[in-house]
N, C-alpha and C. Protein backbone atom coordinates (compact mmCIF):
# COMPACT_ATOMS: atom_id res chain seq x y z
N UNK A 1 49.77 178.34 128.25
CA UNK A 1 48.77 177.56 127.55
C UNK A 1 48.95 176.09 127.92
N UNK A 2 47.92 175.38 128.24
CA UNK A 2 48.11 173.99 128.52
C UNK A 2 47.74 173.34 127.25
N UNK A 3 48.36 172.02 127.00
CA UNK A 3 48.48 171.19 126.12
C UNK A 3 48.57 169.67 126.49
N UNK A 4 48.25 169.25 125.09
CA UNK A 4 48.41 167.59 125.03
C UNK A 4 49.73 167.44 125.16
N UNK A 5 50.53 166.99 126.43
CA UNK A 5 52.00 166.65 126.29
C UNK A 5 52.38 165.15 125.54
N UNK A 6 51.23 164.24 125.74
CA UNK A 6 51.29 163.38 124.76
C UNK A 6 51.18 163.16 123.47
N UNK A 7 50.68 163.96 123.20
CA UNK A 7 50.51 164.26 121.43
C UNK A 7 51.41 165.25 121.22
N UNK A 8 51.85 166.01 121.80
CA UNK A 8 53.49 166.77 121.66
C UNK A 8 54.54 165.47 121.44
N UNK A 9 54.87 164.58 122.09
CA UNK A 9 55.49 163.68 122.40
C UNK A 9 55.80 162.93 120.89
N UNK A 10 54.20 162.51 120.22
CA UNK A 10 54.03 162.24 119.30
C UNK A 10 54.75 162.48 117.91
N UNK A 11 54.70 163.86 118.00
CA UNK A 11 54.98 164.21 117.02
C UNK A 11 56.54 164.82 116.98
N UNK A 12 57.05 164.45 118.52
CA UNK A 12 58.30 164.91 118.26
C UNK A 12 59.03 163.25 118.16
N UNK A 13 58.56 162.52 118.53
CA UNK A 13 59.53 161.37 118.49
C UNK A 13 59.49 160.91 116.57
N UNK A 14 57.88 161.19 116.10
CA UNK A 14 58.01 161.32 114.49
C UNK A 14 59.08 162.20 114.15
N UNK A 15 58.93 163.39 114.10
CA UNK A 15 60.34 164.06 113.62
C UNK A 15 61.74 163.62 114.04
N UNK A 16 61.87 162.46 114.75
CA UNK A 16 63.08 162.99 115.04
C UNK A 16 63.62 161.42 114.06
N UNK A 17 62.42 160.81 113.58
CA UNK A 17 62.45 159.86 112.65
C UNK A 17 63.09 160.53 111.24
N UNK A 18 62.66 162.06 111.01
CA UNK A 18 63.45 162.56 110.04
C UNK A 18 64.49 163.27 109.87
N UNK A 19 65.23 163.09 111.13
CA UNK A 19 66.52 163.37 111.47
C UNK A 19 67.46 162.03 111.74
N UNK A 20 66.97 161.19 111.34
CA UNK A 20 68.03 159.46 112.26
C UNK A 20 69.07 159.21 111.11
N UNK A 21 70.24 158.91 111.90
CA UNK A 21 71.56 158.64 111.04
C UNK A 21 71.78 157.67 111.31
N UNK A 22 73.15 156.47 111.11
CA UNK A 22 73.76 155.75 111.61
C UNK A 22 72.66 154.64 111.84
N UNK A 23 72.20 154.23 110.46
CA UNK A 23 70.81 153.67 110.50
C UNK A 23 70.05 153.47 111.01
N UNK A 24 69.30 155.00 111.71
CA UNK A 24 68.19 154.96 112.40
C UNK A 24 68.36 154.72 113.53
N UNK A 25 69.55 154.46 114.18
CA UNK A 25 69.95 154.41 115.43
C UNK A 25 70.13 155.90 116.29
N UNK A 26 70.35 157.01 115.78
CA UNK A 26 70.82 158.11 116.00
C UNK A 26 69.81 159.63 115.54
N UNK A 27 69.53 160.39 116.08
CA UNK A 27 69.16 161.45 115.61
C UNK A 27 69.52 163.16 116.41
N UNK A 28 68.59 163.87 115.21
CA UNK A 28 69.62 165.36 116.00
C UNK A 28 68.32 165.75 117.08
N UNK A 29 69.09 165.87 117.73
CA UNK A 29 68.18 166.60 118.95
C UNK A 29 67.78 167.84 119.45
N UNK A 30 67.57 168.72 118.70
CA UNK A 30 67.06 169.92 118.10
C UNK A 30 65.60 170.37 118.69
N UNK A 31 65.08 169.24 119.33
CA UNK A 31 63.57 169.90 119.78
C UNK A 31 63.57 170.18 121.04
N UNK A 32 62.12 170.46 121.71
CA UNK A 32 61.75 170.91 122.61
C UNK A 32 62.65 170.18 123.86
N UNK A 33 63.68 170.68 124.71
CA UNK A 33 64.12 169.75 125.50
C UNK A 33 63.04 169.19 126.70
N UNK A 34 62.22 169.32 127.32
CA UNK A 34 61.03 169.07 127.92
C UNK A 34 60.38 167.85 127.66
N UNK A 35 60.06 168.12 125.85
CA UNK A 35 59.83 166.41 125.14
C UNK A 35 60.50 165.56 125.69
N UNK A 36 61.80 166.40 125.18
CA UNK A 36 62.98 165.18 124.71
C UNK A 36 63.39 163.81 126.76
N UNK A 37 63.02 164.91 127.59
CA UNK A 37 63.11 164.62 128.38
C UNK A 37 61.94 163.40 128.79
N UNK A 38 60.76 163.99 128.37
CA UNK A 38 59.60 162.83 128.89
C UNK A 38 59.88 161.50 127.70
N UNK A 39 60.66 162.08 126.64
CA UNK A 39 60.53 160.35 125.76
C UNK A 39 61.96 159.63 126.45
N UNK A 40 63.14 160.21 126.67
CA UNK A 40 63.76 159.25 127.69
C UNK A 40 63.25 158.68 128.75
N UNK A 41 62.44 159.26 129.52
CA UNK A 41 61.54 158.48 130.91
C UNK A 41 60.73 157.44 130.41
N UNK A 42 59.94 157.85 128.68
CA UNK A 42 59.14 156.88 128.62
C UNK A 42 60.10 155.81 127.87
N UNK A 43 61.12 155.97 127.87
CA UNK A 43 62.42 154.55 127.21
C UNK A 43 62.26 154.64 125.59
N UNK A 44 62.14 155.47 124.79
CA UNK A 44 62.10 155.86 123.26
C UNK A 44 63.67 156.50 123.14
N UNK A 45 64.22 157.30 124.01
CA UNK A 45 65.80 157.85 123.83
C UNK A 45 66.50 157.51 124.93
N UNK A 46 67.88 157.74 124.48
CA UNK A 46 68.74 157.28 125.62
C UNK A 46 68.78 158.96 126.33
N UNK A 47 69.58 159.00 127.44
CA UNK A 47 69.56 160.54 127.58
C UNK A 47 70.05 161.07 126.73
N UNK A 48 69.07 162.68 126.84
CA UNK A 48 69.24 163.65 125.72
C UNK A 48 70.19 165.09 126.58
N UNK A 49 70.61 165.25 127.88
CA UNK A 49 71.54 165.66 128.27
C UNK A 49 72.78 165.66 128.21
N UNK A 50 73.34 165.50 126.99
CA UNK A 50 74.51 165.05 126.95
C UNK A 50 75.29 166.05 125.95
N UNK A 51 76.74 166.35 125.71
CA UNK A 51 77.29 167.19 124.83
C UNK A 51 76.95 166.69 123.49
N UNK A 52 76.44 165.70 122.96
CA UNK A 52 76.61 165.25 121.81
C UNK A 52 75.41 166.01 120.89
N UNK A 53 75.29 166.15 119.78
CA UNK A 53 74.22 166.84 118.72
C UNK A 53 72.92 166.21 118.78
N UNK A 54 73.31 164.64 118.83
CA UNK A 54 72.33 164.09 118.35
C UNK A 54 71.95 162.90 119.61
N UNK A 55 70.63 162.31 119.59
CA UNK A 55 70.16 161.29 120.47
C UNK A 55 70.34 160.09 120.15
N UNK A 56 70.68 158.77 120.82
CA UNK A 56 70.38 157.30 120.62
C UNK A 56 68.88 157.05 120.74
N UNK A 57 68.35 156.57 120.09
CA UNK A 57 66.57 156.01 119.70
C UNK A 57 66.70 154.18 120.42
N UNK A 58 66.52 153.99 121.75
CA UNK A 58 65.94 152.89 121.40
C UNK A 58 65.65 152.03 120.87
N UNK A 59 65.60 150.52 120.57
CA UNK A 59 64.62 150.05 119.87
C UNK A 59 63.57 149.94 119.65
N UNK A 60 62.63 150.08 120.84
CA UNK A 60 61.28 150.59 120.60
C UNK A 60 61.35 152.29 120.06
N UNK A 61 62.00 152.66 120.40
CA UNK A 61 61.73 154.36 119.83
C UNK A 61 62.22 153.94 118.84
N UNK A 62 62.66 153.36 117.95
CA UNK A 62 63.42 153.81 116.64
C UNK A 62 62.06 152.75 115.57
N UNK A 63 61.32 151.85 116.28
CA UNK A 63 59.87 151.59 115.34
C UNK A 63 59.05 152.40 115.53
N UNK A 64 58.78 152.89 116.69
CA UNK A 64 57.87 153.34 116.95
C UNK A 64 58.26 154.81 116.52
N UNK A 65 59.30 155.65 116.24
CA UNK A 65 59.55 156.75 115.39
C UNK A 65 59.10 156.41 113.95
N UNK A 66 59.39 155.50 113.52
CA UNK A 66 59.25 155.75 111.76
C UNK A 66 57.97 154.91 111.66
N UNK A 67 57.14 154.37 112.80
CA UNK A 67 55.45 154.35 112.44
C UNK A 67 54.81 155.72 112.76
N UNK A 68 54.84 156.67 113.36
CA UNK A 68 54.55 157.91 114.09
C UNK A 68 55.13 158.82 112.36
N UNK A 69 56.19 158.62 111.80
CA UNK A 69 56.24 159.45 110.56
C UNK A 69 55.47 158.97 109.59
N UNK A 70 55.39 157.60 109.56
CA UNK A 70 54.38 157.13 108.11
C UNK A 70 53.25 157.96 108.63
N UNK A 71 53.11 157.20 109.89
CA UNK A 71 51.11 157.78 110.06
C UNK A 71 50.99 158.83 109.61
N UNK A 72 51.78 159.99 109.75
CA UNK A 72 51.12 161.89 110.47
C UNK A 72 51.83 162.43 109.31
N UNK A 73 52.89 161.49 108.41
CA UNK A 73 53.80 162.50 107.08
C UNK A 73 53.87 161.49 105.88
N UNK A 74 53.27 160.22 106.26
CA UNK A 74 53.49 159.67 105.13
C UNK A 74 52.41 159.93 103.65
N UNK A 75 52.59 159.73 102.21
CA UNK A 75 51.85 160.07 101.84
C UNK A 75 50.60 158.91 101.45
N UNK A 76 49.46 159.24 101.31
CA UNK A 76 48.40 158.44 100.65
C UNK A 76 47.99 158.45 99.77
N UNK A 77 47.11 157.70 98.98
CA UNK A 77 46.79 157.73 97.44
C UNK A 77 46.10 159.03 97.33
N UNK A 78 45.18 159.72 98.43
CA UNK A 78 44.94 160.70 97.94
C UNK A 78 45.97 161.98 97.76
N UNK A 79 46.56 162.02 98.81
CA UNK A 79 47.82 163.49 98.98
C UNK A 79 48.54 162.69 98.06
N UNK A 80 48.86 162.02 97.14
CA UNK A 80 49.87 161.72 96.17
C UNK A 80 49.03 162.19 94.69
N UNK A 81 47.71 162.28 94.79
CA UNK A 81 46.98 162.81 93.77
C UNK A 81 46.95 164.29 93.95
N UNK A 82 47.23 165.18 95.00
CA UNK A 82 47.59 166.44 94.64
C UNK A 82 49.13 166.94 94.07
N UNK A 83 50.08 166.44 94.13
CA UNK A 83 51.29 166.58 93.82
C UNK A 83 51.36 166.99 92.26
């Protein structure tokens, strides 16, 4: 099946906003390795080949992760009126 690899991208560099430790400097690297590979090329992670669990985020990846989670998971006045 072909796909938006950029809007894959999207939504994995958001998630990985809800995995970041070591204040947001760090996260687990648990997804698609393919992603994980095109957001190091595009400079959002440091390499994700490595023995370690989790990824280094950039500084641009580590804003641009937790704007990508507000947008697509954060809540709004309306989804806060279904709760």
């Amino acid at each position: 099946m072909e796909y938006d690899k950029d809007r894959v991208d999207e939504m994995v560099l958001a998630l990985l906003y809800l995995t970041t430790h070591d204040q947001g400097t760090r996260a687990w690297k648990g997804m698609d390795w393919d992603a994980m590979d095109r957001l190091h090329d595009k400079g959002y992670i440091g390499n994700p080949k490595t023995k370690a669990k989790s990824v280094t985020l950039t500084e641009q990846g580590e804003r641009l992760s937790e704007d990508l989670f507000k947008k697509h998971f954060g809540l709004t006045s309306k989804s806060q009126e279904q709760i």
